[in-house]
PDB file of N, CA and C in Angstrom:
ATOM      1  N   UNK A   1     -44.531  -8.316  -8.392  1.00  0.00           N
ATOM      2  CA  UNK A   1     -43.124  -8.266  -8.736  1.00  0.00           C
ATOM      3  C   UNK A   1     -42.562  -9.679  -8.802  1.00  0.00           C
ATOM      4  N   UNK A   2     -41.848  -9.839  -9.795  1.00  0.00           N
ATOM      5  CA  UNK A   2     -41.475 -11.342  -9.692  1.00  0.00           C
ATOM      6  C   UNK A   2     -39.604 -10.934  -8.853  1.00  0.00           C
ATOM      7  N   UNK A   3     -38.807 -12.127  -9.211  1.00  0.00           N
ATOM      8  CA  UNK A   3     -37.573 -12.240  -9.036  1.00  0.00           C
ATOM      9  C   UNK A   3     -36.685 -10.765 -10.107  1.00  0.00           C
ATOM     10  N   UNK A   4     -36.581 -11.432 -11.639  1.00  0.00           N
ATOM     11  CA  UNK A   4     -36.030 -10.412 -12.508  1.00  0.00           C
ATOM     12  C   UNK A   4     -36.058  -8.995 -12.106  1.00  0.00           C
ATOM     13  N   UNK A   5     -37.493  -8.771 -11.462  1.00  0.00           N
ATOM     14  CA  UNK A   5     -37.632  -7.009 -11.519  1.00  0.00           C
ATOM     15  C   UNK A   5     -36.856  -6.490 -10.051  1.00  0.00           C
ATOM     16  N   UNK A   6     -36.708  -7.414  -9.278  1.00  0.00           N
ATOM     17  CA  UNK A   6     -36.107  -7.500  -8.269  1.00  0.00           C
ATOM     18  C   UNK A   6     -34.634  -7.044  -8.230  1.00  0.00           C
ATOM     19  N   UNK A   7     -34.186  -7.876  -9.375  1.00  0.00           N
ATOM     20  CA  UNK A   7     -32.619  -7.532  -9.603  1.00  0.00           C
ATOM     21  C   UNK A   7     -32.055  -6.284 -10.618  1.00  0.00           C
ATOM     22  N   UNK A   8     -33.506  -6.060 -11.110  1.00  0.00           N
ATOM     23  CA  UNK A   8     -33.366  -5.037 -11.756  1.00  0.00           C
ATOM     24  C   UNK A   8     -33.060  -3.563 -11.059  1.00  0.00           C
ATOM     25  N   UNK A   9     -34.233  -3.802 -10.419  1.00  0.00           N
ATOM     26  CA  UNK A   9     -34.416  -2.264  -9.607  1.00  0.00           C
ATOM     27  C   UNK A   9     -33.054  -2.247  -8.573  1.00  0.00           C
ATOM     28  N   UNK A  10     -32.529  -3.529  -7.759  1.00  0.00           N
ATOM     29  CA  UNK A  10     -31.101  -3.522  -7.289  1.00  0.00           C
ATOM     30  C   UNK A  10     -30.055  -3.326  -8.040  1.00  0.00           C
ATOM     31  N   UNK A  11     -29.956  -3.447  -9.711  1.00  0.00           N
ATOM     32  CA  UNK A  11     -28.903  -3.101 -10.743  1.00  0.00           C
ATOM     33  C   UNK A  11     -29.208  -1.545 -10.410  1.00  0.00           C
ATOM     34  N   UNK A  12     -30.508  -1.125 -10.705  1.00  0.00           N
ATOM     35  CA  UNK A  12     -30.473   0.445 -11.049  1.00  0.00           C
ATOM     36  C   UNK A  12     -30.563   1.095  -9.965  1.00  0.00           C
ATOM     37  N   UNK A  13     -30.316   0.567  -8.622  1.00  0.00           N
ATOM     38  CA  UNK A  13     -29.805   1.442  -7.519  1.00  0.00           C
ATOM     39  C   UNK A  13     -28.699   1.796  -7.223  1.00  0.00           C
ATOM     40  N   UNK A  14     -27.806   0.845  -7.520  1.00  0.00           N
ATOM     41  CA  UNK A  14     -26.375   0.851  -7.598  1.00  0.00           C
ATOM     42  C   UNK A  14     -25.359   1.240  -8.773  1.00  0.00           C
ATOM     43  N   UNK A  15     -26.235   1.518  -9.997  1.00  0.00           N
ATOM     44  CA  UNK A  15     -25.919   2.482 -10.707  1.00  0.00           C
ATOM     45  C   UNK A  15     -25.074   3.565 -10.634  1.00  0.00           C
ATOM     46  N   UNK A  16     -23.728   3.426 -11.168  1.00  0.00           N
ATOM     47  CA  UNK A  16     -22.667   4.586 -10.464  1.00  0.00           C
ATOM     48  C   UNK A  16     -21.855   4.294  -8.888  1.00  0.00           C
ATOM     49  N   UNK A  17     -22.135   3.239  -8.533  1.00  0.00           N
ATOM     50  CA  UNK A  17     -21.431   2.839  -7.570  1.00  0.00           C
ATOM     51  C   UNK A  17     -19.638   2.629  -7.754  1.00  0.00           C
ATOM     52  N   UNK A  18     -19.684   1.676  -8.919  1.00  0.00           N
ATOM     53  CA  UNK A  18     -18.288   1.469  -9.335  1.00  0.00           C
ATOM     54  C   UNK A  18     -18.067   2.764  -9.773  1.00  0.00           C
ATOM     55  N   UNK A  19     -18.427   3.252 -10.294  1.00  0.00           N
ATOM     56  CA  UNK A  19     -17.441   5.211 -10.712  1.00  0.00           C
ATOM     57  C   UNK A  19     -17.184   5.769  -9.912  1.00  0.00           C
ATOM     58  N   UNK A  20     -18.301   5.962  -8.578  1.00  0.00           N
ATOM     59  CA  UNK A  20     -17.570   6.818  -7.299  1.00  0.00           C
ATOM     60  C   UNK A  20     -16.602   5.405  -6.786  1.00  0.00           C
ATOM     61  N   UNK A  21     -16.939   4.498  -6.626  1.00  0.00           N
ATOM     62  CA  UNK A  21     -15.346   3.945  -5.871  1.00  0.00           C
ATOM     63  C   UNK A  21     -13.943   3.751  -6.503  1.00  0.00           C
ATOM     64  N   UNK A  22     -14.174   3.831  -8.390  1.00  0.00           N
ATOM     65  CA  UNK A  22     -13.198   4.132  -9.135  1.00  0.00           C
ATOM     66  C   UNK A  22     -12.477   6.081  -9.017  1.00  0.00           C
ATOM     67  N   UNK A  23     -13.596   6.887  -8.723  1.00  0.00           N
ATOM     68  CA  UNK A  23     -12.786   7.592  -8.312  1.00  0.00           C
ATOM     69  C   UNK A  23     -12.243   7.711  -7.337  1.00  0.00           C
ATOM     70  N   UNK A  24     -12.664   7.508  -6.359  1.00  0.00           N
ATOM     71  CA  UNK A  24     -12.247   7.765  -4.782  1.00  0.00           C
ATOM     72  C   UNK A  24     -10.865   6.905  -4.618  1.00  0.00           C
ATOM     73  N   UNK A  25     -10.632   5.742  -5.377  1.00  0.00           N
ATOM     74  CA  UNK A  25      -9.316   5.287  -5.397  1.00  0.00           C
ATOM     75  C   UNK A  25      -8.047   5.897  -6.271  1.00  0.00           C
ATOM     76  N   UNK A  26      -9.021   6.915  -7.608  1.00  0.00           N
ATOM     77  CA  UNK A  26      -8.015   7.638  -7.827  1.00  0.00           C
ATOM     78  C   UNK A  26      -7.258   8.601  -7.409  1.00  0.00           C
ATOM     79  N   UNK A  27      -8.274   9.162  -6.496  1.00  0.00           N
ATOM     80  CA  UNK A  27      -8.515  10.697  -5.254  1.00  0.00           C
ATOM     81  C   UNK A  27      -6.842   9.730  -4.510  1.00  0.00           C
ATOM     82  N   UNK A  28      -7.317   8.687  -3.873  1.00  0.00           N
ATOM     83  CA  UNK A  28      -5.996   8.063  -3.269  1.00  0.00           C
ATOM     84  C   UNK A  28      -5.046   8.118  -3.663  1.00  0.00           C
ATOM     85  N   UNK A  29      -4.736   7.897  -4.940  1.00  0.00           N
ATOM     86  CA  UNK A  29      -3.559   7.443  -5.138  1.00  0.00           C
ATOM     87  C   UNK A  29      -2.562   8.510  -5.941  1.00  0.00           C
ATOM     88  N   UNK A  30      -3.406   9.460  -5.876  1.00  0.00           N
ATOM     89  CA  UNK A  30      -2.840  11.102  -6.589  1.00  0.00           C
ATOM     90  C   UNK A  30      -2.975  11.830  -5.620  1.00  0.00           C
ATOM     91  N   UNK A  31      -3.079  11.514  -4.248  1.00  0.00           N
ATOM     92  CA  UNK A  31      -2.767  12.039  -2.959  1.00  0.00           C
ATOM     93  C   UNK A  31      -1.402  11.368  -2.611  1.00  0.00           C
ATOM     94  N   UNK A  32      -1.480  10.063  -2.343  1.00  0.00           N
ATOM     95  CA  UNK A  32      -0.277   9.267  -2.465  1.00  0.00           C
ATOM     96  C   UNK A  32       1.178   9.889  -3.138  1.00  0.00           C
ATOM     97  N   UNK A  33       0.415   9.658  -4.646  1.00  0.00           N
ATOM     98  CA  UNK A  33       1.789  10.423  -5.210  1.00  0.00           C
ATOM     99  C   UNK A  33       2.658  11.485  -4.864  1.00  0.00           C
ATOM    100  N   UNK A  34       1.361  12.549  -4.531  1.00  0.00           N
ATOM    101  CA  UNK A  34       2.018  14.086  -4.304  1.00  0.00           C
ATOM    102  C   UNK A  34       2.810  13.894  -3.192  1.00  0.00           C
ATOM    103  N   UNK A  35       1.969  13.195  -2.165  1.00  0.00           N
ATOM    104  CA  UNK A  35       3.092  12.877  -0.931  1.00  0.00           C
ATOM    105  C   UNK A  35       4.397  12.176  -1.247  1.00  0.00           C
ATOM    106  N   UNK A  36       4.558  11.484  -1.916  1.00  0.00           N
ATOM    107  CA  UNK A  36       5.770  10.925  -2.626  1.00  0.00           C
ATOM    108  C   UNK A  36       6.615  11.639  -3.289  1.00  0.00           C
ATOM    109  N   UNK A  37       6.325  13.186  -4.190  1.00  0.00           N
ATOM    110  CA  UNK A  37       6.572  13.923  -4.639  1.00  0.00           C
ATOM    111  C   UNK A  37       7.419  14.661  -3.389  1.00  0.00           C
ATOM    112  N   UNK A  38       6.764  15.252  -2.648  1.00  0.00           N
ATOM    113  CA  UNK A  38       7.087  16.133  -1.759  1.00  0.00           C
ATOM    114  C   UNK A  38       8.182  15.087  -0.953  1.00  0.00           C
ATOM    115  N   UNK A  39       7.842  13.777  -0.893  1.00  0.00           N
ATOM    116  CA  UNK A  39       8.977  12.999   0.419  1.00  0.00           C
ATOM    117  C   UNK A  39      10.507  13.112  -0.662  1.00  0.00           C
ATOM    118  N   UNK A  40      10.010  13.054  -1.760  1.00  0.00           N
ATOM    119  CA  UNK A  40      11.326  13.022  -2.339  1.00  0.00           C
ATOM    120  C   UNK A  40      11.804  13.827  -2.943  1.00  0.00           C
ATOM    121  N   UNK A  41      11.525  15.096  -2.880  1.00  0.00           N
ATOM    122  CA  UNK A  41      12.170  16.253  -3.000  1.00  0.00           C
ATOM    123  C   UNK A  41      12.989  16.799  -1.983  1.00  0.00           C
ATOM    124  N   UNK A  42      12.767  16.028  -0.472  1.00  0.00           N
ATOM    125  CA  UNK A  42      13.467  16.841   0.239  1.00  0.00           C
ATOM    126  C   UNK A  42      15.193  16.426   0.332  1.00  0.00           C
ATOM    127  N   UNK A  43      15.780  17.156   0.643  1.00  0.00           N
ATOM    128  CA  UNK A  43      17.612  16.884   0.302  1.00  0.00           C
ATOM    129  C   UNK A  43      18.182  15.457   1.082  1.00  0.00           C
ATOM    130  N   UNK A  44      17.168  15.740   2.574  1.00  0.00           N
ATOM    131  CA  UNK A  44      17.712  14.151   3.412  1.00  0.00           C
ATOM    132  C   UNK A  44      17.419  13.329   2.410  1.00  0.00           C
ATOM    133  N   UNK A  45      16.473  12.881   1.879  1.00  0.00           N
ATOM    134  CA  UNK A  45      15.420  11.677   1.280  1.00  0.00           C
ATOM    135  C   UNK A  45      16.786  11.591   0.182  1.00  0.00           C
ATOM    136  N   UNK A  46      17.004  12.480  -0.448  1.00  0.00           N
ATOM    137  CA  UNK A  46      17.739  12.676  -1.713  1.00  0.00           C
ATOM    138  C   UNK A  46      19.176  12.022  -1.328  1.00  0.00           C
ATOM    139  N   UNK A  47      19.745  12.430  -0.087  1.00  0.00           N
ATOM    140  CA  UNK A  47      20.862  12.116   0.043  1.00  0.00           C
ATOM    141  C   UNK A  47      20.641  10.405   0.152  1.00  0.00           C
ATOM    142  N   UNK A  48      20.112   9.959   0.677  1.00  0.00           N
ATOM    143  CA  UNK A  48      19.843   8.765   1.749  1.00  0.00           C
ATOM    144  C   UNK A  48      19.582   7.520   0.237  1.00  0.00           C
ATOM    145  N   UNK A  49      18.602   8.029  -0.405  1.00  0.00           N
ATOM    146  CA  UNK A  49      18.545   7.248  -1.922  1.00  0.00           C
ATOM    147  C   UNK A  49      20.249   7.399  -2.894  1.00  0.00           C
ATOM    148  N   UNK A  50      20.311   7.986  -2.478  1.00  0.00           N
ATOM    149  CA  UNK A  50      22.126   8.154  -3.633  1.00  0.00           C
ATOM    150  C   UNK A  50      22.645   7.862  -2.952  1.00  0.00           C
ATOM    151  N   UNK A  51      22.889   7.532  -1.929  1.00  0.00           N
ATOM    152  CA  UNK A  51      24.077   6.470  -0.846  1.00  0.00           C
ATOM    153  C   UNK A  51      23.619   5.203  -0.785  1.00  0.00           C
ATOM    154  N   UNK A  52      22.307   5.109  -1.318  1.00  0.00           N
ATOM    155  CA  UNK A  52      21.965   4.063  -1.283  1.00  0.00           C
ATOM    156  C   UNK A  52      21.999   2.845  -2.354  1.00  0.00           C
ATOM    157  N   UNK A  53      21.944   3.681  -3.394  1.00  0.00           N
ATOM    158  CA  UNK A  53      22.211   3.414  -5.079  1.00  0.00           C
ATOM    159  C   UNK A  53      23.793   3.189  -5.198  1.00  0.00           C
ATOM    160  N   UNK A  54      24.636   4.249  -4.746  1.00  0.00           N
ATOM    161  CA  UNK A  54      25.773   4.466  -4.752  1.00  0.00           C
ATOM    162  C   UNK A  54      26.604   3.105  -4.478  1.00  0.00           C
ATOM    163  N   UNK A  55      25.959   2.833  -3.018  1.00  0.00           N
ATOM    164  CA  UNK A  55      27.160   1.469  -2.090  1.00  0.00           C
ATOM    165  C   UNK A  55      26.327  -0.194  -2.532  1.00  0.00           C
ATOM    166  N   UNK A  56      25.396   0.021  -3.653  1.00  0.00           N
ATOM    167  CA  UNK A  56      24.657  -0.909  -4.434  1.00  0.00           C
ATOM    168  C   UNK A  56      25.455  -1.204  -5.683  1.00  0.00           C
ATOM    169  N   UNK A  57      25.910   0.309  -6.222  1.00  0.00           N
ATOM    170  CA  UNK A  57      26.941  -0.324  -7.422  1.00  0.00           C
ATOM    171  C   UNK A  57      28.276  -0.487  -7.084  1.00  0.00           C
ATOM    172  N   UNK A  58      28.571  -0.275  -5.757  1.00  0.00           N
ATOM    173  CA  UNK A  58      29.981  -0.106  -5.870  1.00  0.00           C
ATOM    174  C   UNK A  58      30.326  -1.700  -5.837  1.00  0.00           C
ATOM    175  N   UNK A  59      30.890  -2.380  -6.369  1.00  0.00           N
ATOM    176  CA  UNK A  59      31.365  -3.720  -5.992  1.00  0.00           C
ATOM    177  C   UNK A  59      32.845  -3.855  -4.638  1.00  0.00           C
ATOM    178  N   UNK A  60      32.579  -4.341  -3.458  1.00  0.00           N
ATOM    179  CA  UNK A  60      33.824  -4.457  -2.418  1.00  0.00           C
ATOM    180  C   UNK A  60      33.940  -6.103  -2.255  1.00  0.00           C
ATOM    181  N   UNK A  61      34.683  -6.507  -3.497  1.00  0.00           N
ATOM    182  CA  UNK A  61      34.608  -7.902  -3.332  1.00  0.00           C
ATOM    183  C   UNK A  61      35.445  -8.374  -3.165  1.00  0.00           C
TER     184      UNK A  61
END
């Protein structure tokens, strides 16, 4: 075996490595979301963002 076949057979072990860790970060972040979904559906969250927006535009100058 020289060097080349070396890096070869380490290319073709790791084969599909980047796709499962490209998914598994998508798995994250569409878990993420839904939780984001659900935090901001609820009425506190809702109120707390529109008072928050609200006393942002109001100008008291």
């Amino acid at each position: 075996m020289n060097e080349f076949t070396d890096l070869t057979e380490h290319a073709d072990s790791e084969r599909g490595a980047a796709t499962a860790e490209y998914a598994i970060a998508t798995m994250a972040a569409v878990g993420f979301a839904g939780l984001l979904v659900v935090i901001m559906r609820s009425d506190e969250v809702r109120q707390i963002l529109t008072d928050l927006v609200r006393s942002a535009l109001t100008f008291t100058g």
